[in-house]
PDB file of N, CA and C in Angstrom:
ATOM      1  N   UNK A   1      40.482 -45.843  41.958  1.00  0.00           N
ATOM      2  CA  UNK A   1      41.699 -45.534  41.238  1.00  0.00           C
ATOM      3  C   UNK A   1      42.780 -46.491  41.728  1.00  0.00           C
ATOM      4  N   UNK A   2      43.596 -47.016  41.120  1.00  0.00           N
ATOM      5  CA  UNK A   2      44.771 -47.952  40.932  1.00  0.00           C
ATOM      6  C   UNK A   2      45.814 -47.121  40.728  1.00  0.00           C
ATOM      7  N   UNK A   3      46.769 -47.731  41.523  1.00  0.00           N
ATOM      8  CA  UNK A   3      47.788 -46.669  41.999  1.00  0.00           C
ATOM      9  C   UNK A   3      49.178 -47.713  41.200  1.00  0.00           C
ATOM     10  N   UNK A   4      50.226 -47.792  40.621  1.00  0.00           N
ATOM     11  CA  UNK A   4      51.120 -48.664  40.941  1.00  0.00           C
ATOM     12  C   UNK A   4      52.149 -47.910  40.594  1.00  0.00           C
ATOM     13  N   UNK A   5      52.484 -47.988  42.005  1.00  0.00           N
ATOM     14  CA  UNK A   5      54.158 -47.092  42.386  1.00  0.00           C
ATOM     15  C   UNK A   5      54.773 -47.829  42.948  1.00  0.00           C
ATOM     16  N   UNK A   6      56.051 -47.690  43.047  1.00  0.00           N
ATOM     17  CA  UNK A   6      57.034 -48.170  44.532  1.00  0.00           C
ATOM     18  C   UNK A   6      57.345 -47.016  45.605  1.00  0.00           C
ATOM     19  N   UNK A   7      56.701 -46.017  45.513  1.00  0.00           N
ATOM     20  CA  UNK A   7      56.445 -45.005  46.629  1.00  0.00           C
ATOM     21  C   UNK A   7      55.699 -45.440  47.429  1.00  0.00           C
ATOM     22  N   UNK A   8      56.070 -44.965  48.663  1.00  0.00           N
ATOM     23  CA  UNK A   8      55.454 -45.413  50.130  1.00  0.00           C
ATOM     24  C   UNK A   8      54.521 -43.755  49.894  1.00  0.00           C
ATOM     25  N   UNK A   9      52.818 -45.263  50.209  1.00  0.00           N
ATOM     26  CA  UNK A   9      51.849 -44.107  51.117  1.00  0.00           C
ATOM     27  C   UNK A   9      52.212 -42.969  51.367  1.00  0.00           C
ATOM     28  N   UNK A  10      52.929 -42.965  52.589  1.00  0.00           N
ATOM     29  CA  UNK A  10      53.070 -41.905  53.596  1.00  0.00           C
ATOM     30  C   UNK A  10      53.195 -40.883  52.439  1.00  0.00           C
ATOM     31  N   UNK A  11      54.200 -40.956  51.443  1.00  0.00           N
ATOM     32  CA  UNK A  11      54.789 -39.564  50.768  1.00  0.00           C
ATOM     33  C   UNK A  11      53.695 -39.373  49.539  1.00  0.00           C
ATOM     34  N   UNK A  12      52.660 -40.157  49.228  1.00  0.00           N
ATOM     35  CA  UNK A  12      51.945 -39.857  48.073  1.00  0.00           C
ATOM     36  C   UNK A  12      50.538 -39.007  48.896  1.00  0.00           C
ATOM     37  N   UNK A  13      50.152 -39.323  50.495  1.00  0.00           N
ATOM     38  CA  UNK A  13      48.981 -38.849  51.030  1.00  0.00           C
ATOM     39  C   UNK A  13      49.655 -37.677  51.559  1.00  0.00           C
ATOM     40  N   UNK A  14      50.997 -37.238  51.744  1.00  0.00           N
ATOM     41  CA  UNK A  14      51.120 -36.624  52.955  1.00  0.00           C
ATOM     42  C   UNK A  14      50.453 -35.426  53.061  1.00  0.00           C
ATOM     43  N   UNK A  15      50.103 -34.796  51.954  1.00  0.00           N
ATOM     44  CA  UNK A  15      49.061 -33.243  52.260  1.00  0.00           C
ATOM     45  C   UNK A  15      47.859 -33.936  52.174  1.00  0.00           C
ATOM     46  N   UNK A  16      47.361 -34.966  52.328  1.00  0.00           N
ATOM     47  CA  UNK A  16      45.488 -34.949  52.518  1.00  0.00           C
ATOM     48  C   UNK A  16      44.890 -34.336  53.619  1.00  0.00           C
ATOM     49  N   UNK A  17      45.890 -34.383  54.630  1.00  0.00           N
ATOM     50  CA  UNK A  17      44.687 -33.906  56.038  1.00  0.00           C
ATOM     51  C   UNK A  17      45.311 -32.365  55.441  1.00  0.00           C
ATOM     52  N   UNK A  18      46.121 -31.828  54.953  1.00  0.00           N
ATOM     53  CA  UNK A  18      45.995 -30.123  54.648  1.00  0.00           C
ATOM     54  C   UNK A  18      44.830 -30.219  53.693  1.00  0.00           C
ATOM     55  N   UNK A  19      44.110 -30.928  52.977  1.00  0.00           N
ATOM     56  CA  UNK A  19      42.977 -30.622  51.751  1.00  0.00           C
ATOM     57  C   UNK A  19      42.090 -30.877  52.568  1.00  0.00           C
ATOM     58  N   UNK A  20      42.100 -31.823  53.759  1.00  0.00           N
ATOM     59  CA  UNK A  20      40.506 -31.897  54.238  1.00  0.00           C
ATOM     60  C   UNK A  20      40.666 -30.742  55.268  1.00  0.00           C
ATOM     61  N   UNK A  21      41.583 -30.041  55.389  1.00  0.00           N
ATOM     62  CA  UNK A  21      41.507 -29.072  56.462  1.00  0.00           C
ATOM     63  C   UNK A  21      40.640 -27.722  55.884  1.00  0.00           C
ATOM     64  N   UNK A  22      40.979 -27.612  54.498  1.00  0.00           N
ATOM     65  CA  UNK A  22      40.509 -26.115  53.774  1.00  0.00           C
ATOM     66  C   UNK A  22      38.948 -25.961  54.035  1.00  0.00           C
ATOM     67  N   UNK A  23      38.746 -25.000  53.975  1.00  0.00           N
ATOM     68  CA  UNK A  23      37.090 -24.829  54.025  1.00  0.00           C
ATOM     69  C   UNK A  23      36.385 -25.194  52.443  1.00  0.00           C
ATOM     70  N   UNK A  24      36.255 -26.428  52.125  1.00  0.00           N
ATOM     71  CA  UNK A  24      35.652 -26.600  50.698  1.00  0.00           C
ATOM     72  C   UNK A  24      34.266 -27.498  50.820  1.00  0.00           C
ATOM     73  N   UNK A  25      33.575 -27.283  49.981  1.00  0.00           N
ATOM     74  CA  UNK A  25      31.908 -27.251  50.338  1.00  0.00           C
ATOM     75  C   UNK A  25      31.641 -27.432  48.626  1.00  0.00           C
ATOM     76  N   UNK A  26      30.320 -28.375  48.565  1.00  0.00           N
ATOM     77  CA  UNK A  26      29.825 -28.849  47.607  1.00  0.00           C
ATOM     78  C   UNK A  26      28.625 -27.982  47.333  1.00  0.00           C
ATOM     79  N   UNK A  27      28.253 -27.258  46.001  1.00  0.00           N
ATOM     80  CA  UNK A  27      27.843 -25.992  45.918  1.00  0.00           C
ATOM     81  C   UNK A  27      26.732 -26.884  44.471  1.00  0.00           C
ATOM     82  N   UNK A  28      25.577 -26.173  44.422  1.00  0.00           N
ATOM     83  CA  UNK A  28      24.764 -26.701  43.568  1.00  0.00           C
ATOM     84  C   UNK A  28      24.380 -25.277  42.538  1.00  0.00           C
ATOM     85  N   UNK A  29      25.022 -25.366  41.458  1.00  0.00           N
ATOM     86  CA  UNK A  29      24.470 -24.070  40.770  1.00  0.00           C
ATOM     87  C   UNK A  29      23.888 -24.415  39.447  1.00  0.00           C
ATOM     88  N   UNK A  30      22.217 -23.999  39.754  1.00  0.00           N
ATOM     89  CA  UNK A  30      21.403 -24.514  38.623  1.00  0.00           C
ATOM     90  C   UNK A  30      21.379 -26.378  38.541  1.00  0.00           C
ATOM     91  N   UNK A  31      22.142 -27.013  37.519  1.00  0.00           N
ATOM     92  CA  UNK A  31      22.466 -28.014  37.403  1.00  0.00           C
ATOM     93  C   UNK A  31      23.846 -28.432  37.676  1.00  0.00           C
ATOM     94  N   UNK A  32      24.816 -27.849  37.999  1.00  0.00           N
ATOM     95  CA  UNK A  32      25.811 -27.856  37.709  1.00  0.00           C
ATOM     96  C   UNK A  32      26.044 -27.936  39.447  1.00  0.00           C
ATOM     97  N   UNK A  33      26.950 -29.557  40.066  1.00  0.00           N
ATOM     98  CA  UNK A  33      27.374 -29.351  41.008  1.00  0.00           C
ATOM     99  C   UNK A  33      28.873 -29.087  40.696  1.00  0.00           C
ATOM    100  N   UNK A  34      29.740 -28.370  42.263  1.00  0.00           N
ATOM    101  CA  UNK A  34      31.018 -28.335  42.291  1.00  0.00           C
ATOM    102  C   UNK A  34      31.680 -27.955  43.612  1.00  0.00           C
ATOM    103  N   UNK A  35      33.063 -28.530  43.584  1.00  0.00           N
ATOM    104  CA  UNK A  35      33.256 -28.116  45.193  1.00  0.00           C
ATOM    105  C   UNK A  35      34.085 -26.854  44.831  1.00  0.00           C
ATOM    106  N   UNK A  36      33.946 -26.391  46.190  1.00  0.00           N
ATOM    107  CA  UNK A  36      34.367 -25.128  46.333  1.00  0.00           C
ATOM    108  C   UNK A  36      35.315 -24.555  47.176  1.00  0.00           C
ATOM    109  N   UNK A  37      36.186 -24.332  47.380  1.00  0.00           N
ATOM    110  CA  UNK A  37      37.249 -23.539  48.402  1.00  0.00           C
ATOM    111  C   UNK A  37      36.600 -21.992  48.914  1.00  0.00           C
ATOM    112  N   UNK A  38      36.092 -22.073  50.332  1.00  0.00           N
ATOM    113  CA  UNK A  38      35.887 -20.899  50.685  1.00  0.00           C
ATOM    114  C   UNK A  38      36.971 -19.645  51.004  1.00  0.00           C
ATOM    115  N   UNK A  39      36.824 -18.793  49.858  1.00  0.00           N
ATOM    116  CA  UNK A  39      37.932 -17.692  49.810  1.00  0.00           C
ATOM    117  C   UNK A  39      37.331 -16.074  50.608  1.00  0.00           C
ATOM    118  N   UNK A  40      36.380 -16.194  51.162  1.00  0.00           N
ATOM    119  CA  UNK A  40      35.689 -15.143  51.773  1.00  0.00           C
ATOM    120  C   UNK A  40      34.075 -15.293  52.211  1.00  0.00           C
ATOM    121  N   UNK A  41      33.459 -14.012  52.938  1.00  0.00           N
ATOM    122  CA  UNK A  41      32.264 -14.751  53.409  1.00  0.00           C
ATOM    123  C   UNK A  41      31.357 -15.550  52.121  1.00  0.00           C
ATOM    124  N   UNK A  42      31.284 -14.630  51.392  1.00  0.00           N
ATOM    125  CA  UNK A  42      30.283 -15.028  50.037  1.00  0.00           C
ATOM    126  C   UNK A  42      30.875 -15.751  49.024  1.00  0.00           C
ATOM    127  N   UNK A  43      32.537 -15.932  48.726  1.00  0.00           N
ATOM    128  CA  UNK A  43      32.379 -16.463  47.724  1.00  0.00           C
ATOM    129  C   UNK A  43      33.532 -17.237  47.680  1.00  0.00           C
ATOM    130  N   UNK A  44      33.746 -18.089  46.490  1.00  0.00           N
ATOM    131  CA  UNK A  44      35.257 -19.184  47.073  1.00  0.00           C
ATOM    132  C   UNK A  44      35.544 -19.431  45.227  1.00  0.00           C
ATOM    133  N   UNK A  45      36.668 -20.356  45.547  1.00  0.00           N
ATOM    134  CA  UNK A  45      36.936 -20.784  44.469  1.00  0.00           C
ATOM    135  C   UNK A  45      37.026 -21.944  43.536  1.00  0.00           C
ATOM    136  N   UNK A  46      36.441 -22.203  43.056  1.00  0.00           N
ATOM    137  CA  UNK A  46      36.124 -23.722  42.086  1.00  0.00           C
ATOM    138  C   UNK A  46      37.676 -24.595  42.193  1.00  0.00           C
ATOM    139  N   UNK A  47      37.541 -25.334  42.788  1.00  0.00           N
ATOM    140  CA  UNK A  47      38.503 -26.781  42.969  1.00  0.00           C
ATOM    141  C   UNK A  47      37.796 -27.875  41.948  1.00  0.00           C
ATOM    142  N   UNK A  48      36.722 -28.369  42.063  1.00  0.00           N
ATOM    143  CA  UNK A  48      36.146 -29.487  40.939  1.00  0.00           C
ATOM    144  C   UNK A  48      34.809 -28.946  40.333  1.00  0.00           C
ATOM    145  N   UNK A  49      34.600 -29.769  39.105  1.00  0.00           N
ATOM    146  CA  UNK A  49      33.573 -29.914  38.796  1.00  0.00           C
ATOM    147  C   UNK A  49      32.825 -31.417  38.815  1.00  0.00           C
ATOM    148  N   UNK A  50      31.253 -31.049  39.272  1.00  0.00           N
ATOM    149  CA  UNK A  50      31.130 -32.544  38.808  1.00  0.00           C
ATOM    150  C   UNK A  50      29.505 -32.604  38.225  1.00  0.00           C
ATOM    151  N   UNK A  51      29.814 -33.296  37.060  1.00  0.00           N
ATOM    152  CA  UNK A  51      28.488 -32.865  36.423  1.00  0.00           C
ATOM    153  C   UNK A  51      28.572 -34.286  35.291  1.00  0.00           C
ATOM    154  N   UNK A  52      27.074 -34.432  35.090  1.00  0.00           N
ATOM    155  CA  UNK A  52      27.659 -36.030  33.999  1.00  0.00           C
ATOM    156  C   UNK A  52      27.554 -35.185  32.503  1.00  0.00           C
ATOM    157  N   UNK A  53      27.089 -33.805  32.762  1.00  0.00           N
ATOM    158  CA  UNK A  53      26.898 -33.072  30.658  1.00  0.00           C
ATOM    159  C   UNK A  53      28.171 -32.886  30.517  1.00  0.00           C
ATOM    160  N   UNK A  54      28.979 -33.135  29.375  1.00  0.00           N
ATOM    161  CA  UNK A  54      30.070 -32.909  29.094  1.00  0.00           C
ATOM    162  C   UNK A  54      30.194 -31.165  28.651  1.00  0.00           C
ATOM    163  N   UNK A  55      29.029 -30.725  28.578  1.00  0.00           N
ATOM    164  CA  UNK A  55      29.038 -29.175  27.717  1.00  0.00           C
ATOM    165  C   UNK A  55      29.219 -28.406  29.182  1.00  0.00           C
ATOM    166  N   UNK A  56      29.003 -28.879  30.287  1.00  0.00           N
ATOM    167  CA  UNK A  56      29.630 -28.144  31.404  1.00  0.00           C
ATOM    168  C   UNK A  56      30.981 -27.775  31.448  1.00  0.00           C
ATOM    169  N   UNK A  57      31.924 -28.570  31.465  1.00  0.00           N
ATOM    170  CA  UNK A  57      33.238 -29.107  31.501  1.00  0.00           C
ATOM    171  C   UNK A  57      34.182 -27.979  30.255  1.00  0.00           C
ATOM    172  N   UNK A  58      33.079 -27.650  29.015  1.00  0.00           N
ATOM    173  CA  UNK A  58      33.660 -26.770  28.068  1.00  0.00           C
ATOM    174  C   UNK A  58      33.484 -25.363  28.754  1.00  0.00           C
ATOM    175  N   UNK A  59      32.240 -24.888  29.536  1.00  0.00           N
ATOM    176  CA  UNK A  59      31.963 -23.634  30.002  1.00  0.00           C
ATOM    177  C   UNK A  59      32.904 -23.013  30.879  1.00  0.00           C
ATOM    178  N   UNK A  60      33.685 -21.902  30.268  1.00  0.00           N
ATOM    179  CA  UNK A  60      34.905 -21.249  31.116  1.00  0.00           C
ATOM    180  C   UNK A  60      34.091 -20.585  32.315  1.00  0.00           C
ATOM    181  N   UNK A  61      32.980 -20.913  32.461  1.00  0.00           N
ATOM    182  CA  UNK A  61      32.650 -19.777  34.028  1.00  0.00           C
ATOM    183  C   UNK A  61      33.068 -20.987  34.998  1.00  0.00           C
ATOM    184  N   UNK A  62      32.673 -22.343  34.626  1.00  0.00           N
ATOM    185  CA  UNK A  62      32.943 -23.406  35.857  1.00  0.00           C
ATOM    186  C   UNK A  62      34.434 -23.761  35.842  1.00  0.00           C
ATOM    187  N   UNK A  63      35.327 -23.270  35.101  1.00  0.00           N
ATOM    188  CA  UNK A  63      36.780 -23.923  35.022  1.00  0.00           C
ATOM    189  C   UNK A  63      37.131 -23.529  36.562  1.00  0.00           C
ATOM    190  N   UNK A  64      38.208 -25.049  36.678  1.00  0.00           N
ATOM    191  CA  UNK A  64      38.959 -24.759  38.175  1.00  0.00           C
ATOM    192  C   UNK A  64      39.462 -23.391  38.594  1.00  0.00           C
ATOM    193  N   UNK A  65      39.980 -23.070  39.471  1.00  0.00           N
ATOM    194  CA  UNK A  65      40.380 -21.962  39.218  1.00  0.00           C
ATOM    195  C   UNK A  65      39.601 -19.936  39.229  1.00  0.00           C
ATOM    196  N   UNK A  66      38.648 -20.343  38.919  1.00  0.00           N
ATOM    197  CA  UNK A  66      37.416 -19.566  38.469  1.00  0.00           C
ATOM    198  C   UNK A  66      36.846 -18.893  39.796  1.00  0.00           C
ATOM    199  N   UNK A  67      36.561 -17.963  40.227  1.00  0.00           N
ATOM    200  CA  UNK A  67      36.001 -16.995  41.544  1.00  0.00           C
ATOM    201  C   UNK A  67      34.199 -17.330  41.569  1.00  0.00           C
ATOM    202  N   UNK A  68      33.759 -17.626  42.232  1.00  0.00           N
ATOM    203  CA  UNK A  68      32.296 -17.602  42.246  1.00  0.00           C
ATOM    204  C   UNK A  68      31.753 -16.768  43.373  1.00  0.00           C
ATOM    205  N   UNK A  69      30.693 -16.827  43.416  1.00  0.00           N
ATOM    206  CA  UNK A  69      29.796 -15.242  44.444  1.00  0.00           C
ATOM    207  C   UNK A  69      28.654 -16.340  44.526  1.00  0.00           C
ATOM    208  N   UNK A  70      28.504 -16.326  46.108  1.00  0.00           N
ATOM    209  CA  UNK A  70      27.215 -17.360  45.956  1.00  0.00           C
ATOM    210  C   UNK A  70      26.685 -16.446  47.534  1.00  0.00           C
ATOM    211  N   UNK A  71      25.097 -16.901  47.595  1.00  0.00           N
ATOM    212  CA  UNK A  71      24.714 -16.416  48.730  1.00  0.00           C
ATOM    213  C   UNK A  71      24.424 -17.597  49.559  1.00  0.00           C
ATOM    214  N   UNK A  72      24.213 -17.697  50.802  1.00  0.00           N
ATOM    215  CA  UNK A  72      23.862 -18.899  51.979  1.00  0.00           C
ATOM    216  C   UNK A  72      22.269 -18.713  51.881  1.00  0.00           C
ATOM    217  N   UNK A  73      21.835 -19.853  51.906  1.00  0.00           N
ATOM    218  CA  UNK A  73      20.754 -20.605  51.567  1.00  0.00           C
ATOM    219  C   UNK A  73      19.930 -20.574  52.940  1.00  0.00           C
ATOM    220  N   UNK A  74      18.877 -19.695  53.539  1.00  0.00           N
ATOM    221  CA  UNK A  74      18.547 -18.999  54.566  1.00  0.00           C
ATOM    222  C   UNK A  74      17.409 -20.437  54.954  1.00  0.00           C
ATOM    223  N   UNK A  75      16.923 -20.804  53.981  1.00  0.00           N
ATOM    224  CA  UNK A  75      16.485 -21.921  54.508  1.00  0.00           C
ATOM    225  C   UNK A  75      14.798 -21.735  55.122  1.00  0.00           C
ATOM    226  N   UNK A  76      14.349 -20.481  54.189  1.00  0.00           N
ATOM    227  CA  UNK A  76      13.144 -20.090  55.201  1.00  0.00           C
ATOM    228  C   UNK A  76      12.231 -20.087  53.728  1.00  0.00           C
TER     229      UNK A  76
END
């Protein structure tokens, strides 16, 4: 991304280390990846989507914003 401002850095990054601080995690559902803001043990809240089907992007369950319920992946 190409930026062209006459704003200084400092004031366009200054909350990044608060976004890398949040608990957000890249979540695989079905086909559909997305990151996630952890809002409790099980479940968080959709920050992005990222998917190359555009018919994802129309589906109101993945919109930003949106509560998800997921379980941890036991791995056994």
């Amino acid at each position: 991304m190409i930026m062209y401002t006459t704003m200084p850095l400092e004031y366009i990054f200054e909350n990044q280390e608060a976004v890398d601080e949040q608990k957000v995690q890249e979540l695989t559902f079905g086909d559909v990846t997305m990151m996630v803001e952890s809002t409790g043990t099980f479940e968080g809240k959709i920050i992005r989507l990222i998917s190359p089907n555009p018919q994802d992007y129309l589906n109101p369950r993945f919109a930003p914003g949106q509560k998800i319920y997921f379980r941890p992946d036991l791995g056994g």
